[in-house]
C-alpha atoms as a PDB file:
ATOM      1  CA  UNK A   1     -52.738 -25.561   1.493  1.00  0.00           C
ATOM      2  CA  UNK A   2     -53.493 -23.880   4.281  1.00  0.00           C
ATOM      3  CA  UNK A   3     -56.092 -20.710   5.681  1.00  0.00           C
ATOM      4  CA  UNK A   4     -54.328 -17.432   6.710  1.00  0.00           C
ATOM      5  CA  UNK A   5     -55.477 -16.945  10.318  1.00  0.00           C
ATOM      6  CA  UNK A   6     -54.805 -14.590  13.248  1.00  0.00           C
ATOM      7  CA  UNK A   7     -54.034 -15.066  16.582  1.00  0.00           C
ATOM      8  CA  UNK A   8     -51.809 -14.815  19.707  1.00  0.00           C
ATOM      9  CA  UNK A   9     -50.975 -12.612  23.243  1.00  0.00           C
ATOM     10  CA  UNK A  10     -51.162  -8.941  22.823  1.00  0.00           C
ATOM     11  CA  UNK A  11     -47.881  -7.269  22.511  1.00  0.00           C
ATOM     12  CA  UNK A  12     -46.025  -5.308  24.844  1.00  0.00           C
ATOM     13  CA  UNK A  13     -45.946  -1.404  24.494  1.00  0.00           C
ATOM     14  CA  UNK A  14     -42.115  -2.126  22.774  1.00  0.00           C
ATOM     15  CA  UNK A  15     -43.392  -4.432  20.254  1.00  0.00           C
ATOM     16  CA  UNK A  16     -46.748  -1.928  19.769  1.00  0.00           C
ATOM     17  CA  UNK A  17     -45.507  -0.196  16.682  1.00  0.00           C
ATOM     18  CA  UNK A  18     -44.411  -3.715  14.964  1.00  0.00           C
ATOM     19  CA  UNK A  19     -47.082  -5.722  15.924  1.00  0.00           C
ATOM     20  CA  UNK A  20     -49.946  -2.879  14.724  1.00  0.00           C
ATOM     21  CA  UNK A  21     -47.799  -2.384  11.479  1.00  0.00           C
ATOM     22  CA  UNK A  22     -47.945  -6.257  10.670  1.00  0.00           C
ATOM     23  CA  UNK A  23     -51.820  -6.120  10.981  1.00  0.00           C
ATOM     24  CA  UNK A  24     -52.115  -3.482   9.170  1.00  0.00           C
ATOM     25  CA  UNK A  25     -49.741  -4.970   5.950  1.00  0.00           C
ATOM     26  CA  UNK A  26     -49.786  -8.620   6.254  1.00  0.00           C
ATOM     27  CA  UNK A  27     -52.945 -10.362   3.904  1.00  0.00           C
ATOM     28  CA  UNK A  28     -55.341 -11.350   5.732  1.00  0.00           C
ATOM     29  CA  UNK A  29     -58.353 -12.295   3.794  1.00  0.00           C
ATOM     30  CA  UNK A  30     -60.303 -15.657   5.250  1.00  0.00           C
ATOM     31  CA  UNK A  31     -59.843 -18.484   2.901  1.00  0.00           C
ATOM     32  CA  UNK A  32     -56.769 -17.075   1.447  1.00  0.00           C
ATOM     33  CA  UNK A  33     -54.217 -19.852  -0.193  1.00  0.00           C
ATOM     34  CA  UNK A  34     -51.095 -19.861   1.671  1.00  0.00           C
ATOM     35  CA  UNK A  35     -48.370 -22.382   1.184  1.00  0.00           C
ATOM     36  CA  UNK A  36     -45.098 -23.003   3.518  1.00  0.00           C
ATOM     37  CA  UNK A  37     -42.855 -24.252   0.274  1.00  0.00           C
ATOM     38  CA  UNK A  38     -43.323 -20.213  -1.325  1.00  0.00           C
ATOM     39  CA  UNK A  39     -42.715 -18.938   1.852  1.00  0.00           C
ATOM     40  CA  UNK A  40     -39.576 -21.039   2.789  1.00  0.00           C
ATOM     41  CA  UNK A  41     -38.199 -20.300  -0.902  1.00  0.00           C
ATOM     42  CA  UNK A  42     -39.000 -16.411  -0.208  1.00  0.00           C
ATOM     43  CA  UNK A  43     -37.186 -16.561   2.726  1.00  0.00           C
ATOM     44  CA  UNK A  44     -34.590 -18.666   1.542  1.00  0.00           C
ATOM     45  CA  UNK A  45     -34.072 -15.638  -1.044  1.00  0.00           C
ATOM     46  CA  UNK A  46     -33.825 -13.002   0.945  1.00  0.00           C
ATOM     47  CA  UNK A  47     -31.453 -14.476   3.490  1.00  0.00           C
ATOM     48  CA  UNK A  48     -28.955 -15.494   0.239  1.00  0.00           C
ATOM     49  CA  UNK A  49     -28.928 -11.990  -0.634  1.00  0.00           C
ATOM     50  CA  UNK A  50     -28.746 -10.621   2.620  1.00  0.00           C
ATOM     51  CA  UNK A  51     -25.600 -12.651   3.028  1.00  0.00           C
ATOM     52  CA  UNK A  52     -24.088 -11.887  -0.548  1.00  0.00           C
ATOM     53  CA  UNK A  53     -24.577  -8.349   0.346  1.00  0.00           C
ATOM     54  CA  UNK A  54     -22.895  -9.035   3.660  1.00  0.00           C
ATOM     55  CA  UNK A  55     -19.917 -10.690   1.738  1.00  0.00           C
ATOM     56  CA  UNK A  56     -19.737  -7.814  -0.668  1.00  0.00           C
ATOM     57  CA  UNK A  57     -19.058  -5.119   2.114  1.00  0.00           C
ATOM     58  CA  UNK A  58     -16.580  -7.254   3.861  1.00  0.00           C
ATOM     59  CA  UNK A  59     -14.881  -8.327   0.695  1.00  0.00           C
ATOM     60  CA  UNK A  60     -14.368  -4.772  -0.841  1.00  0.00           C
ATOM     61  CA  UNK A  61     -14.453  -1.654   0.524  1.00  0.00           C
ATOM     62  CA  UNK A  62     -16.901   1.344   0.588  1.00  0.00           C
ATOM     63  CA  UNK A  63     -16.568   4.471  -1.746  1.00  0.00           C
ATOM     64  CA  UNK A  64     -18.703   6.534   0.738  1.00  0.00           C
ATOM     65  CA  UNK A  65     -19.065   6.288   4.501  1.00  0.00           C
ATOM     66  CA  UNK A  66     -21.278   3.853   6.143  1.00  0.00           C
ATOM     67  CA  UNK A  67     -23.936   6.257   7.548  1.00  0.00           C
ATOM     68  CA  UNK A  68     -24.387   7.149   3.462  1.00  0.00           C
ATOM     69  CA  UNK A  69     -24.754   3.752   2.214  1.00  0.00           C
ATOM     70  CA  UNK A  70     -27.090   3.534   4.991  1.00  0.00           C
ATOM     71  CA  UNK A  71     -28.848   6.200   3.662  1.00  0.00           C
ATOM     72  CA  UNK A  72     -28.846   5.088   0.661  1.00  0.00           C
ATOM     73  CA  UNK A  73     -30.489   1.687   1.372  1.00  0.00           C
ATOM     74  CA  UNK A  74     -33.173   3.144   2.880  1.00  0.00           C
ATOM     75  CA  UNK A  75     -33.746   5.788   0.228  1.00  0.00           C
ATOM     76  CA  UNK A  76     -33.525   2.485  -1.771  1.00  0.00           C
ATOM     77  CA  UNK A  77     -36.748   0.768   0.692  1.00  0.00           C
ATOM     78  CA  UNK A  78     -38.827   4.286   0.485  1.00  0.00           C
ATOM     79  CA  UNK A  79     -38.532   4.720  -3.265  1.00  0.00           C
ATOM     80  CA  UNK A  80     -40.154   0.692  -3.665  1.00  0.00           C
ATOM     81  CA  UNK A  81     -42.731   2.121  -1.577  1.00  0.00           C
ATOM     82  CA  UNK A  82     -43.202   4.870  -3.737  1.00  0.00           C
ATOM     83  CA  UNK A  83     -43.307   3.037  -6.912  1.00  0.00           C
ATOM     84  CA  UNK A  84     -45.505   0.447  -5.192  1.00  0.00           C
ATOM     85  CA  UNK A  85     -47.691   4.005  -4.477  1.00  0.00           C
ATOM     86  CA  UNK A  86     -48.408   4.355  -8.539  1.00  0.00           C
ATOM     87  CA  UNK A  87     -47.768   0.869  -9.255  1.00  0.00           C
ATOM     88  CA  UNK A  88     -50.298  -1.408  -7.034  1.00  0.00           C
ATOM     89  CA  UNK A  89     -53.329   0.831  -7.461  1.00  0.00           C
ATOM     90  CA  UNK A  90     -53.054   0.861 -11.530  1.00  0.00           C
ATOM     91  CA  UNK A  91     -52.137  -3.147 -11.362  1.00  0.00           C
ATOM     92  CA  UNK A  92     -55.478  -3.730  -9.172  1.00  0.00           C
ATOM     93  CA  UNK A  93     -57.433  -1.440 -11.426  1.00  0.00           C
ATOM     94  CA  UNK A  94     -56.462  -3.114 -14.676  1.00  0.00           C
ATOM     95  CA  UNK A  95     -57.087  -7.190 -12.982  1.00  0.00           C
ATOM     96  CA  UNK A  96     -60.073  -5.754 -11.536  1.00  0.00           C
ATOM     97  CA  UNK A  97     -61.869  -4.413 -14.801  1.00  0.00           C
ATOM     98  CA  UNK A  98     -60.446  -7.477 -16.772  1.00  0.00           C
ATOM     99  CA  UNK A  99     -62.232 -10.002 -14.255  1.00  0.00           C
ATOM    100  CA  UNK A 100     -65.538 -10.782 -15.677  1.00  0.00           C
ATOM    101  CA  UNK A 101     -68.941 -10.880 -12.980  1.00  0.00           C
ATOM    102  CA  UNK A 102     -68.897 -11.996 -10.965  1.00  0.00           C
ATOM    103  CA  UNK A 103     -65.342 -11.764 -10.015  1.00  0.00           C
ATOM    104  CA  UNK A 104     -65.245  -8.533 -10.627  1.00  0.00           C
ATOM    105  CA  UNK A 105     -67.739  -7.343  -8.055  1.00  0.00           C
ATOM    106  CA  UNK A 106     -66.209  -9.515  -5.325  1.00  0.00           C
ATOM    107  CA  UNK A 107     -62.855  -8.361  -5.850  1.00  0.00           C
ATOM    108  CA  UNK A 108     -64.086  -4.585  -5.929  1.00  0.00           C
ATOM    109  CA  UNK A 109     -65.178  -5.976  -2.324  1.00  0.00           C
ATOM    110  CA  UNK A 110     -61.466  -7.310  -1.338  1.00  0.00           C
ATOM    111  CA  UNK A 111     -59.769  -4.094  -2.446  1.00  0.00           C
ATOM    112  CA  UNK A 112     -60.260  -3.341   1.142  1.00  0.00           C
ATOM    113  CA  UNK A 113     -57.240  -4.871   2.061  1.00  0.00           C
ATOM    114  CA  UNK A 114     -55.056  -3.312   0.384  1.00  0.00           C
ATOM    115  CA  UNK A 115     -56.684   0.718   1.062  1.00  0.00           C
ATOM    116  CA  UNK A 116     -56.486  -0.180   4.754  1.00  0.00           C
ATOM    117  CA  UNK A 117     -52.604  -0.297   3.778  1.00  0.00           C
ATOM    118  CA  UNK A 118     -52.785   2.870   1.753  1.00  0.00           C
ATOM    119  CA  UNK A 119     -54.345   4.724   4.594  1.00  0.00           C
ATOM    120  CA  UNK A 120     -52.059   3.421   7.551  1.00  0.00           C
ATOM    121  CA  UNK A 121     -48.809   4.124   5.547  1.00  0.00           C
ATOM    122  CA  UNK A 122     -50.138   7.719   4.713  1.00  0.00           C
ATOM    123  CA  UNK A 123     -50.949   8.191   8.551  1.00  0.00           C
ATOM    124  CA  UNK A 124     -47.963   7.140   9.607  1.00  0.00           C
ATOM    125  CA  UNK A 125     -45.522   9.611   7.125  1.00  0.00           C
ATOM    126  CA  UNK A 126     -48.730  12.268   7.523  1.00  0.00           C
ATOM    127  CA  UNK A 127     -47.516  12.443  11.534  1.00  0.00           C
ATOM    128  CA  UNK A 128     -43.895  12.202  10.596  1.00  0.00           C
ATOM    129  CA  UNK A 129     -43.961  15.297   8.260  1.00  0.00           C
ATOM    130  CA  UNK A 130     -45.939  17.121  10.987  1.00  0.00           C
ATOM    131  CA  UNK A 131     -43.936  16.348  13.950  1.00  0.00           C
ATOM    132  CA  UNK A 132     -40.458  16.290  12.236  1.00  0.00           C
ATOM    133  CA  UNK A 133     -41.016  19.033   8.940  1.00  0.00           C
ATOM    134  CA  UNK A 134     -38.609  22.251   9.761  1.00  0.00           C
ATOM    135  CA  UNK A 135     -38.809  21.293  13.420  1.00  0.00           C
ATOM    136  CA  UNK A 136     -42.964  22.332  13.354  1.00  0.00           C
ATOM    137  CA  UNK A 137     -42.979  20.683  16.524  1.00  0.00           C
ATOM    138  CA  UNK A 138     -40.931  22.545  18.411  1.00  0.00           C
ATOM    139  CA  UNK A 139     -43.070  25.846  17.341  1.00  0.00           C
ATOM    140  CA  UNK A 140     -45.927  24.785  18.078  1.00  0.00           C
ATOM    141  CA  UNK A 141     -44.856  23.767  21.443  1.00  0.00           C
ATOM    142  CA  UNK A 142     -43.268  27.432  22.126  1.00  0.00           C
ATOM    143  CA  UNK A 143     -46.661  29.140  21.169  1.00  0.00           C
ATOM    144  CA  UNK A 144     -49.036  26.614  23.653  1.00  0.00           C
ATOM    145  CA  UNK A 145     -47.369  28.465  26.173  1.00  0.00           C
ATOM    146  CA  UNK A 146     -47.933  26.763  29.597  1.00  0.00           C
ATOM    147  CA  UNK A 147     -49.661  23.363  27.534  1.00  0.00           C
ATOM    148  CA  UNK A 148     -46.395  22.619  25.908  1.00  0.00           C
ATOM    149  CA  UNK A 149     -45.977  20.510  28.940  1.00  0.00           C
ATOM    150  CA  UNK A 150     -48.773  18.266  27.959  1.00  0.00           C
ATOM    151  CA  UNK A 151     -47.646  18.658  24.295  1.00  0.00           C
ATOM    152  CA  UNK A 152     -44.006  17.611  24.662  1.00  0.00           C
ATOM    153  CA  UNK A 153     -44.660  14.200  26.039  1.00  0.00           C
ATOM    154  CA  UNK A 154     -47.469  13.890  23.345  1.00  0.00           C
ATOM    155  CA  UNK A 155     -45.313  14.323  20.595  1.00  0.00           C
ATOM    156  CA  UNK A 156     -42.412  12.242  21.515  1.00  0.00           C
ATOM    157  CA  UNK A 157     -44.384   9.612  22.446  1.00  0.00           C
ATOM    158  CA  UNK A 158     -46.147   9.883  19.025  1.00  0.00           C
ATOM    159  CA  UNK A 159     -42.834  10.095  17.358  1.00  0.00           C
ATOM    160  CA  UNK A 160     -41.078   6.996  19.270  1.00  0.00           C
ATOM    161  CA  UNK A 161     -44.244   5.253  18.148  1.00  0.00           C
ATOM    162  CA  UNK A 162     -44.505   6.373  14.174  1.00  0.00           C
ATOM    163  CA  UNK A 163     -40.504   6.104  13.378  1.00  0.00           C
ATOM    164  CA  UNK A 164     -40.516   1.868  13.939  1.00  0.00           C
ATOM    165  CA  UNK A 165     -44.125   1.635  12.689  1.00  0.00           C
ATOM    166  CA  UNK A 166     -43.622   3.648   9.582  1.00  0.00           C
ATOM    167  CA  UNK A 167     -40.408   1.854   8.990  1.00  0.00           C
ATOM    168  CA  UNK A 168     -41.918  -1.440   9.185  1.00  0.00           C
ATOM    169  CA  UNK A 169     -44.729  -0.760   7.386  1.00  0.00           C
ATOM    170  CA  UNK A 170     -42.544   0.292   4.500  1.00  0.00           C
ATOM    171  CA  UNK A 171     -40.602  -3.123   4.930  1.00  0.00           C
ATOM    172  CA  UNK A 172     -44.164  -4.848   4.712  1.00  0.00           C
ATOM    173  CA  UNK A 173     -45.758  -3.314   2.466  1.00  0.00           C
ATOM    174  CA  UNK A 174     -43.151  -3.511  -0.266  1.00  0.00           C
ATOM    175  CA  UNK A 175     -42.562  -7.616   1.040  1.00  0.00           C
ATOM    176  CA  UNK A 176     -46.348  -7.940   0.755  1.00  0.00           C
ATOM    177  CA  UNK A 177     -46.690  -5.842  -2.396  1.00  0.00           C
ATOM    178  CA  UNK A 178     -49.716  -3.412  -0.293  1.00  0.00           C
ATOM    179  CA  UNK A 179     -51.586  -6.754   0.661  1.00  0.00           C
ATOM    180  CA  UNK A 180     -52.157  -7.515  -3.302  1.00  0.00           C
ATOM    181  CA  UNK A 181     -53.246 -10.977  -1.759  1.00  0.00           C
ATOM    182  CA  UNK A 182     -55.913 -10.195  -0.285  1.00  0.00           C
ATOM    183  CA  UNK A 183     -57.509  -9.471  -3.952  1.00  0.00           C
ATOM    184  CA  UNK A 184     -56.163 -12.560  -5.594  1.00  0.00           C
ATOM    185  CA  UNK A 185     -53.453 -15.214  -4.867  1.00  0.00           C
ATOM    186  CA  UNK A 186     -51.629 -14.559  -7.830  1.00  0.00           C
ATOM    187  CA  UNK A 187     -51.051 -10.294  -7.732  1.00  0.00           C
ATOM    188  CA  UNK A 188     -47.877 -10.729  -5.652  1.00  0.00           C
ATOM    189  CA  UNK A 189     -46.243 -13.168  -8.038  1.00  0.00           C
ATOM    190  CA  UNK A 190     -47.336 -10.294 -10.677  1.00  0.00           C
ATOM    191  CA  UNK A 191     -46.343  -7.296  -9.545  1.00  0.00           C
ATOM    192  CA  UNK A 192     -43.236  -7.978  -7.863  1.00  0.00           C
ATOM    193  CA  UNK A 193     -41.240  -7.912 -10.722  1.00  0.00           C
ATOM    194  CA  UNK A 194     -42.532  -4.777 -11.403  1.00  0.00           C
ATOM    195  CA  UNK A 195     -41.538  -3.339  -8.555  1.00  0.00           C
ATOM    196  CA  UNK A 196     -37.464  -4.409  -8.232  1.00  0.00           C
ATOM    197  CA  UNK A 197     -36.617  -3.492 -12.227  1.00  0.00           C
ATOM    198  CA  UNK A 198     -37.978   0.131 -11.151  1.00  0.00           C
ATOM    199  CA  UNK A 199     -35.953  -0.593  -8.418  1.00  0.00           C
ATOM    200  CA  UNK A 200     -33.402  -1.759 -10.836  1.00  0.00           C
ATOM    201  CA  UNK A 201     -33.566   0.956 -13.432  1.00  0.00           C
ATOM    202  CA  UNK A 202     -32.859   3.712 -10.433  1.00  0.00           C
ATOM    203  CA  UNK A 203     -29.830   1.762  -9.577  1.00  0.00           C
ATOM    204  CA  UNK A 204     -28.564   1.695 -12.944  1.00  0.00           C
ATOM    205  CA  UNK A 205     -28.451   5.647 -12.450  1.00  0.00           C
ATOM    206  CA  UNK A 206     -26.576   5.951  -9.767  1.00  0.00           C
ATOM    207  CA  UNK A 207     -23.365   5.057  -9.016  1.00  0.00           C
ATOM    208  CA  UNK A 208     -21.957   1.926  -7.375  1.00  0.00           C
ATOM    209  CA  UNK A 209     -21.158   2.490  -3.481  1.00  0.00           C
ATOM    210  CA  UNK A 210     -18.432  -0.396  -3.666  1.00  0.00           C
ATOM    211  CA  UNK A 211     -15.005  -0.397  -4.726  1.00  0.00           C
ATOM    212  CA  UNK A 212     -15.875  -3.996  -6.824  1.00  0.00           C
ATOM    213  CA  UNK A 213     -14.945  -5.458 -10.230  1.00  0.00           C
ATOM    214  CA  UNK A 214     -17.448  -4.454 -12.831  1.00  0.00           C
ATOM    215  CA  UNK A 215     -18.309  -8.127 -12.996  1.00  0.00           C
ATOM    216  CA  UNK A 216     -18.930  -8.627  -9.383  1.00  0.00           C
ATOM    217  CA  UNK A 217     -20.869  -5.222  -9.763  1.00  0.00           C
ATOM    218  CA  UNK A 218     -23.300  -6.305 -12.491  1.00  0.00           C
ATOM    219  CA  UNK A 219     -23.927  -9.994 -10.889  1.00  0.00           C
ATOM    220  CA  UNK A 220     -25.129  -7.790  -7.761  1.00  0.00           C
ATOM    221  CA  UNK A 221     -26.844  -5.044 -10.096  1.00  0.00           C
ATOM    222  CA  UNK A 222     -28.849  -7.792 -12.010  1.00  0.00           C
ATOM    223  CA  UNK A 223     -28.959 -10.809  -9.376  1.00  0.00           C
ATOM    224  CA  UNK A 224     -32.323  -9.228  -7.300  1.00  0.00           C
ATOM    225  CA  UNK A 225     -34.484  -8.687 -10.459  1.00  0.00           C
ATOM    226  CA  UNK A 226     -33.648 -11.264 -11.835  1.00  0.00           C
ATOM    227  CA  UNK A 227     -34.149 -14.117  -8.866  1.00  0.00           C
ATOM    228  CA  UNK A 228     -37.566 -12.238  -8.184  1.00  0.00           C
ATOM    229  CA  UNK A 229     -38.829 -12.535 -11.981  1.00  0.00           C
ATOM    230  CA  UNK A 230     -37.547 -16.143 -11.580  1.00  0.00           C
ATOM    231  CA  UNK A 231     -39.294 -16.951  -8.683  1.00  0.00           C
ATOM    232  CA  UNK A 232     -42.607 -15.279  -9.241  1.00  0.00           C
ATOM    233  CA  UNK A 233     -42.353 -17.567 -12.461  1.00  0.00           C
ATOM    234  CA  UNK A 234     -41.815 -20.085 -10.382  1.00  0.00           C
ATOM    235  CA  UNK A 235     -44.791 -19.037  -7.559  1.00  0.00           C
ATOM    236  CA  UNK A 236     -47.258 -18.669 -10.628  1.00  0.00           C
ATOM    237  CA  UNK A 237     -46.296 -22.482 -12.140  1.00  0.00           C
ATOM    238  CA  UNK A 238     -46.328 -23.724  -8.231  1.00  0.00           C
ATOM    239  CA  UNK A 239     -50.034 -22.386  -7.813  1.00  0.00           C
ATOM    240  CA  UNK A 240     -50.975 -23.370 -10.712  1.00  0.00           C
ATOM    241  CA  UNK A 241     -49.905 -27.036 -10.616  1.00  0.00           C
ATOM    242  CA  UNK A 242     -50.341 -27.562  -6.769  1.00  0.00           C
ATOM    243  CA  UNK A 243     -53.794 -25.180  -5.887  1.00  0.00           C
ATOM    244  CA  UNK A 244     -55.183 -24.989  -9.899  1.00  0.00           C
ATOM    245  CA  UNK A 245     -54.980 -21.030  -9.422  1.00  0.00           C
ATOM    246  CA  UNK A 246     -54.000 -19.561 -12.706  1.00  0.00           C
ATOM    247  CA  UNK A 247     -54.064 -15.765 -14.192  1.00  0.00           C
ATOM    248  CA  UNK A 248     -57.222 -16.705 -16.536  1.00  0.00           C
ATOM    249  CA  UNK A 249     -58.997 -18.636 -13.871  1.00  0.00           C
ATOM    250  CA  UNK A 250     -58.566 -15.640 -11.812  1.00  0.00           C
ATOM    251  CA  UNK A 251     -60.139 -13.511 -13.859  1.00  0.00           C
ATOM    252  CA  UNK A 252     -62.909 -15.585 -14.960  1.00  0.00           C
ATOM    253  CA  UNK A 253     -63.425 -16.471 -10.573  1.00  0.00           C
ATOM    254  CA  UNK A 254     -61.370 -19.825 -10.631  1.00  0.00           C
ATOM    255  CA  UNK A 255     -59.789 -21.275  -8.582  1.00  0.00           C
ATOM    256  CA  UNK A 256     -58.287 -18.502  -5.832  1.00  0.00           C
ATOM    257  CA  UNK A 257     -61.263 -16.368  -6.459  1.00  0.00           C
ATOM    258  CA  UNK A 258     -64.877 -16.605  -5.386  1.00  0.00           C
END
């Protein structure tokens, strides 16, 4: 068991965007359980089904063009976002009444966290939409006349800086379920289920990009819900027999909580 902490040189003006999007998404509440066996397993996930995807688009071929399956992916990585949007906020409502005082109060205090999320994801589409909406831009630069040459530079530098932050803050904050940590230990383990059979169930409506047997199809249709559900089942049972951090003793300020 170990303390989340924060430290290190201060990042170039390349790594800027990243580096400001991973403070603003990763937990970081003092005293927060972290453990290196969850992590390495998390990892370990993600890098099995990177490669299975890998395998799948060398081992049969594409029914659209690569830019669109691009596309789609990412659609794929904004709508988690989104349902994280509705989800995470109801989810830390609902723990959050259910803990009893004086949990409660002192997890009304951590919901911090997770807003400062909220708020720097919303900044960072809010100057997107302004910059990039119907080129709005580009008119306002033709009507500042003779300032457009102070504008310009202004607004591609602000661009080059929200397009990798806002993209890695989407990344983070669906990996780190909006910082759901930073109220309690076990949120993540709970609401990322929730969040890839939504996933899921928009998948199941659209049609499969690959050219695969329906058996290869469905393993790859229900393999990432159902490894996540397994291994937040796992997560919860591995706090709860390593750290003593269970659901009830969450809500009643076990363990994990005050």
């Amino acid at each position: 068991m170990r303390s989340s902490s924060r430290g290190g040189s201060r990042p170039g003006c390349l790594a800027l965007p990243f580096a400001l999007a991973a403070r603003a998404f990763t937990p970081s509440r003092p005293g927060r359980v972290t453990d290196g066996t969850t992590e390495t397993v998390q990892v370990l996930r993600t890098a099995v089904g990177i490669a299975a995807t890998v395998w799948l688009l060398y081992a049969y071929p594409l029914r659209e063009s690569a830019a669109d399956f691009a596309k789609d992916q990412a659609a794929q990585t904004f709508i988690g976002a989104g349902v994280l949007l509705i989800a995470v906020p109801v989810a830390l409502g609902i723990f959050v009444a259910a803990a009893r005082p004086p949990a409660r109060s002192l997890y009304m205090r951590r919901l911090a966290g997770p807003a400062k999320g909220f708020l720097a994801l919303f900044a960072a589409v809010l100057v997107l939409w302004g910059l990039l909406q119907d080129s709005a831009g580009a008119r306002l630069a033709l009507q500042l006349g003779m300032w457009q040459i102070v504008f310009l530079p202004l607004a591609l530098g602000a661009v080059l800086f929200a397009v990798p932050y806002g993209l890695t803050a989407v990344v983070l904050c669906v990996h780190y379920v909006f910082r759901a940590a930073d109220v309690h230990e076990v949120l993540p383990a709970l609401l990322s289920p929730v969040l890839v059979w939504a996933l899921f169930a928009f998948q199941v409506a659209d049609p499969s990009p690959l050219e695969a047997p329906a058996v290869v199809r469905m393993v790859f249709l229900f393999g990432p819900p159902a490894s996540v559900t397994a291994l937040s089942l796992w997560e919860l049972r591995w706090l709860r027999r390593r750290f003593g951090i269970t659901v009830r003793r969450a809500l009643h300020g076990g363990a994990g909580g005050p």
